[in-house]
Protein backbone atom coordinates (compact mmCIF):
# COMPACT_ATOMS: atom_id res chain seq x y z
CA UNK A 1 -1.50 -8.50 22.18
CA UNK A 2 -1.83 -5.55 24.75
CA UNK A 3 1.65 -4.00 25.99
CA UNK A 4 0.57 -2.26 29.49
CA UNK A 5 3.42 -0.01 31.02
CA UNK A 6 2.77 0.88 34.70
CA UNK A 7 3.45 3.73 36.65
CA UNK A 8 6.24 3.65 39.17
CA UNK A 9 4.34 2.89 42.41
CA UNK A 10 6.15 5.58 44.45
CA UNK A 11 9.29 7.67 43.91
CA UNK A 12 11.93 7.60 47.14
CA UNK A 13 12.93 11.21 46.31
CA UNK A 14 9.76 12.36 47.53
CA UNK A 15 8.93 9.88 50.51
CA UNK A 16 4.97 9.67 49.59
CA UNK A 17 3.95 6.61 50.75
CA UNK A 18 3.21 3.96 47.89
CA UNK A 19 0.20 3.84 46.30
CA UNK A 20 -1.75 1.35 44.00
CA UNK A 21 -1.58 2.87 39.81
CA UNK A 22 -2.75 0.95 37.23
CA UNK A 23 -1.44 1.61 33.88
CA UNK A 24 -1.41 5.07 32.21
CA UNK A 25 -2.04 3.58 28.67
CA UNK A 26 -2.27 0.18 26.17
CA UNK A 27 -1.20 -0.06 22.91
CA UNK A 28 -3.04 -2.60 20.82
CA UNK A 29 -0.68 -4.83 18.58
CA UNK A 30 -2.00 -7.06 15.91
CA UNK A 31 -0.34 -10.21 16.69
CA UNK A 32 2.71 -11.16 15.25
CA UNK A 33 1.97 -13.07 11.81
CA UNK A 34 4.53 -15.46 10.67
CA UNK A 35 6.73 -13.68 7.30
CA UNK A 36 5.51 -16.75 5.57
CA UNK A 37 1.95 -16.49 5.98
CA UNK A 38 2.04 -12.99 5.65
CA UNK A 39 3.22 -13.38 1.87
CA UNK A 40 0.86 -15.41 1.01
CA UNK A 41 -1.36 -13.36 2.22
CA UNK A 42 -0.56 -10.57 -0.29
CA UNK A 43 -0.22 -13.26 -3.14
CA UNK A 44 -3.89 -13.86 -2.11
CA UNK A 45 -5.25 -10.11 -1.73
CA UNK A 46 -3.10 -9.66 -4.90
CA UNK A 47 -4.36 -12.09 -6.81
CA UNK A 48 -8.22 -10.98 -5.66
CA UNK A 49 -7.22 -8.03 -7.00
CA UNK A 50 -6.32 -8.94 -10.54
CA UNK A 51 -9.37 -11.83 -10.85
CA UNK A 52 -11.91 -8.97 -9.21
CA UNK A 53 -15.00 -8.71 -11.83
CA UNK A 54 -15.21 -5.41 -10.54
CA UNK A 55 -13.18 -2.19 -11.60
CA UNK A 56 -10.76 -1.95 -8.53
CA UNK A 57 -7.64 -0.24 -7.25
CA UNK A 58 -3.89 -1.59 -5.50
CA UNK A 59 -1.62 0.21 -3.60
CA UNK A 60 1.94 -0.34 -3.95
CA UNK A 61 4.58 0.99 -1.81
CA UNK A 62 8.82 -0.20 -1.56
CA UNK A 63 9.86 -2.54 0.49
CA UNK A 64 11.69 -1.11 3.48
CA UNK A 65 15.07 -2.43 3.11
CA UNK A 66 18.41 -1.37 2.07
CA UNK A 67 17.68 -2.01 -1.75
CA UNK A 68 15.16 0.76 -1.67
CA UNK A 69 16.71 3.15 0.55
CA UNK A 70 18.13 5.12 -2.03
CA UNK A 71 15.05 5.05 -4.36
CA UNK A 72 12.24 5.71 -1.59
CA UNK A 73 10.36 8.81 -2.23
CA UNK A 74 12.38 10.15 -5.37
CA UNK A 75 10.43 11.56 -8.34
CA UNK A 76 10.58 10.01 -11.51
CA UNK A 77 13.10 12.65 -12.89
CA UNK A 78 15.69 11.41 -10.61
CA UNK A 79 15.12 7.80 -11.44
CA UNK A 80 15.65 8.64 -15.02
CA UNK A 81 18.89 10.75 -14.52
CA UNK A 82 19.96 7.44 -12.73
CA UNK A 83 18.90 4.92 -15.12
CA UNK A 84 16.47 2.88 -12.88
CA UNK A 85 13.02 2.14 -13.50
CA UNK A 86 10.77 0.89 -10.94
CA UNK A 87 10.70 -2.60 -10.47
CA UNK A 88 7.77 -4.83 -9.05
CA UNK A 89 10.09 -7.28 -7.07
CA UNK A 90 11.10 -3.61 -5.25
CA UNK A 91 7.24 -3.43 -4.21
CA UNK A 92 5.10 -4.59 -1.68
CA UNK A 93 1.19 -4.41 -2.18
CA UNK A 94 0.02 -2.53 1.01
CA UNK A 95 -4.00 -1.95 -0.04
CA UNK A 96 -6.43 -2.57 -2.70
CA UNK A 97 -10.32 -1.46 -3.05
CA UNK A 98 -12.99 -1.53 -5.25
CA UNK A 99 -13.03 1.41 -7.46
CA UNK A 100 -16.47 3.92 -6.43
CA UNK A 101 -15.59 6.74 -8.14
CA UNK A 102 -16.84 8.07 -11.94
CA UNK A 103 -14.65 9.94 -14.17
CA UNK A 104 -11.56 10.29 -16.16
CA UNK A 105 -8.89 7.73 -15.30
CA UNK A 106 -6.55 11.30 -13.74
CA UNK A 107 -9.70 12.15 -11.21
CA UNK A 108 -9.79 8.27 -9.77
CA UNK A 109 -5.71 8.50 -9.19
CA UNK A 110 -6.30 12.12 -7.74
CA UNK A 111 -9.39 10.89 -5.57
CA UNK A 112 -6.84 7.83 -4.21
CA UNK A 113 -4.52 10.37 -3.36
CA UNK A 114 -6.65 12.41 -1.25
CA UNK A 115 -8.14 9.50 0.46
CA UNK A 116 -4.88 8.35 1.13
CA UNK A 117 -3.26 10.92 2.36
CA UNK A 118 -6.40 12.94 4.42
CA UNK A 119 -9.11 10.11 5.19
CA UNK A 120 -6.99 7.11 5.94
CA UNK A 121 -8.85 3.88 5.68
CA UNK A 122 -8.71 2.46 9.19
CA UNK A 123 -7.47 -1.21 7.97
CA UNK A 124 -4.39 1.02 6.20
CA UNK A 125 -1.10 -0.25 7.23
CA UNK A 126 0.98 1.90 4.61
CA UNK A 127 2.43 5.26 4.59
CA UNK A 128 0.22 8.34 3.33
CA UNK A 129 0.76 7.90 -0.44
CA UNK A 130 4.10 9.80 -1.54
CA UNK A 131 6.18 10.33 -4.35
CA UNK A 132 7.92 6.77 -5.50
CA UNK A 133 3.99 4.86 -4.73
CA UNK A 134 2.56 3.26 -7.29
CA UNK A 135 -1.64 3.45 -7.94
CA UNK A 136 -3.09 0.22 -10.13
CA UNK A 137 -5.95 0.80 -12.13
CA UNK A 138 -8.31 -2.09 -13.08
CA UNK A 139 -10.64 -0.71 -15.35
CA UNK A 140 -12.70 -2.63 -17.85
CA UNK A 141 -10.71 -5.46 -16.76
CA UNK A 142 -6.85 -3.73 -17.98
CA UNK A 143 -4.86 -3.05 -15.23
CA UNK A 144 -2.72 0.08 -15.45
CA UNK A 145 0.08 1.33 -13.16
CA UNK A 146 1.03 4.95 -12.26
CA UNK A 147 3.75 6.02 -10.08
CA UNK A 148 3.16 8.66 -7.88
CA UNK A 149 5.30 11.48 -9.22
CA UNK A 150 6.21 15.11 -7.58
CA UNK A 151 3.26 16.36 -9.26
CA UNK A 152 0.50 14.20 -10.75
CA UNK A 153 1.36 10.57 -12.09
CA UNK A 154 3.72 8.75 -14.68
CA UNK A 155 2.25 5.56 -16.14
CA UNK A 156 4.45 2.54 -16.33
CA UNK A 157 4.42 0.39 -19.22
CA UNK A 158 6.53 -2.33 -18.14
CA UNK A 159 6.12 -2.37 -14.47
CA UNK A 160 4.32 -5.85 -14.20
CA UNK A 161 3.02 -8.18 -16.38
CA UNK A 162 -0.74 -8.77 -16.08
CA UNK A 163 -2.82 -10.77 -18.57
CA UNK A 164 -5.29 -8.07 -20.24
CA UNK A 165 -8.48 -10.20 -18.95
CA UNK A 166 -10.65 -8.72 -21.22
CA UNK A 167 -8.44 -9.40 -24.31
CA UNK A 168 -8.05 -13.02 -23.06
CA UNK A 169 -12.33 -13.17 -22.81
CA UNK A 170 -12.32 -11.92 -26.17
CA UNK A 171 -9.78 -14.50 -27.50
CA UNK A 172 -11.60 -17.66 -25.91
CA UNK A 173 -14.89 -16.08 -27.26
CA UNK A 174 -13.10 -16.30 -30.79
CA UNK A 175 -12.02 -19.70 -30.62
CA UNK A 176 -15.34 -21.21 -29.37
C-alpha cells in the first residue's frame, strides 16, 4: 500500500495563483497481514528454524505490550534483583539465519550483534539488538539461548524447551 500526501495546491496568505503539485513523498507499507496469519507465520519460520539441518541463528525480542514494559531493555542484574527470569511466552521471534560464521560460540553471538546493530539485514523488522534480546544458537543440532546482557551474553538454561535433535538421532540410532 502507498500513502501519498500532497502539497497544498496554493496558500491564500500569499495570493499565488494555484498551481498543479504532485506529492512530495510515498511511504511504502507492507500490507496489513491478518494477527492470525501472522502467528502462524512465526510458528512456521520458528519451526524452520529448529528442523534446519544446517547450524542457524533466531532472534528474539519482547513483545511490545504492557507485560514487558517494565522488563524491556533491563540487564540481567536487574532481573535477578527482581526475581524474574525471562520467559519465552514474553518473546516474539523477529529473525532467524543460517549461521556463516567460524569460531568460538562468543565470536558468532558478537558477529550477530554487530550485524544487527550496524549492517541491518534489509528484510529486518526488529529493533537493533539491545540489552533484554535473546540470540539462539543451533549448533551441531543443540539449540542454545543467550540474552543479550549490558556487556556480552548470559546463557539461559531454562528459557525454552527444544528437543536436543542430535541426542534424539542418536537415541533412534540405538534402538534400531
Amino acid at each position: 500500500m502507498v500513502i501519498s500526501v500532497p502539497l497544498p495546491t496554493s496558500l491564500s496568505i500569499l495570493s499565488v495563483p494555484p498551481r498543479k503539485v504532485t506529492p512530495c513523498f510515498t511511504i511504502d507499507r507492507p500490507s496489513p497481514v491478518p494477527p492470525m496469519d501472522l502467528e502462524l507465520i512465526k510458528q512456521k519460520r520458528e519451526r524452520a528454524f529448529l528442523d534446519s539441518p544446517s547450524d542457524a541463528y533466531a532472534i528474539y525480542q519482547l513483545k511490545r505490550d504492557d507485560t514487558t514494559a517494565d522488563i524491556r531493555f533491563m540487564n540481567s542484574e536487574y532481573l535477578q534483583k527482581k526475581g524474574i527470569e525471562p520467559q519465552y511466552e514474553n518473546y516474539e521471534l523477529v529473525y532467524t539465519g543460517a549461521l556463516t560464521k567460524d569460531g568460538s560460540q562468543i565470536e558468532k553471538l558478537e558477529d550477530l550483534y554487530r550485524i544487527f546493530n550496524v549492517e541491518h539485514p534489509q528484510d529486518f523488522i526488529g529493533h537493533s539488538l539491545s540489552v533484554s534480546d535473546i540470540v539462539a544458537l543451533k549448533q551441531a543440532g543443540v539449540v542454545s539461548y543467550h540474552y543479550v546482557d549490558s556487556i556480552g551474553y548470559k546463557e539461559l538454561t531454562n528459557f525454552r524447551t527444544t528437543e536436543n535433535y542430535l541426542k534424539n538421532a542418536e537415541m533412534q540410532m540405538e534402538d534400531d
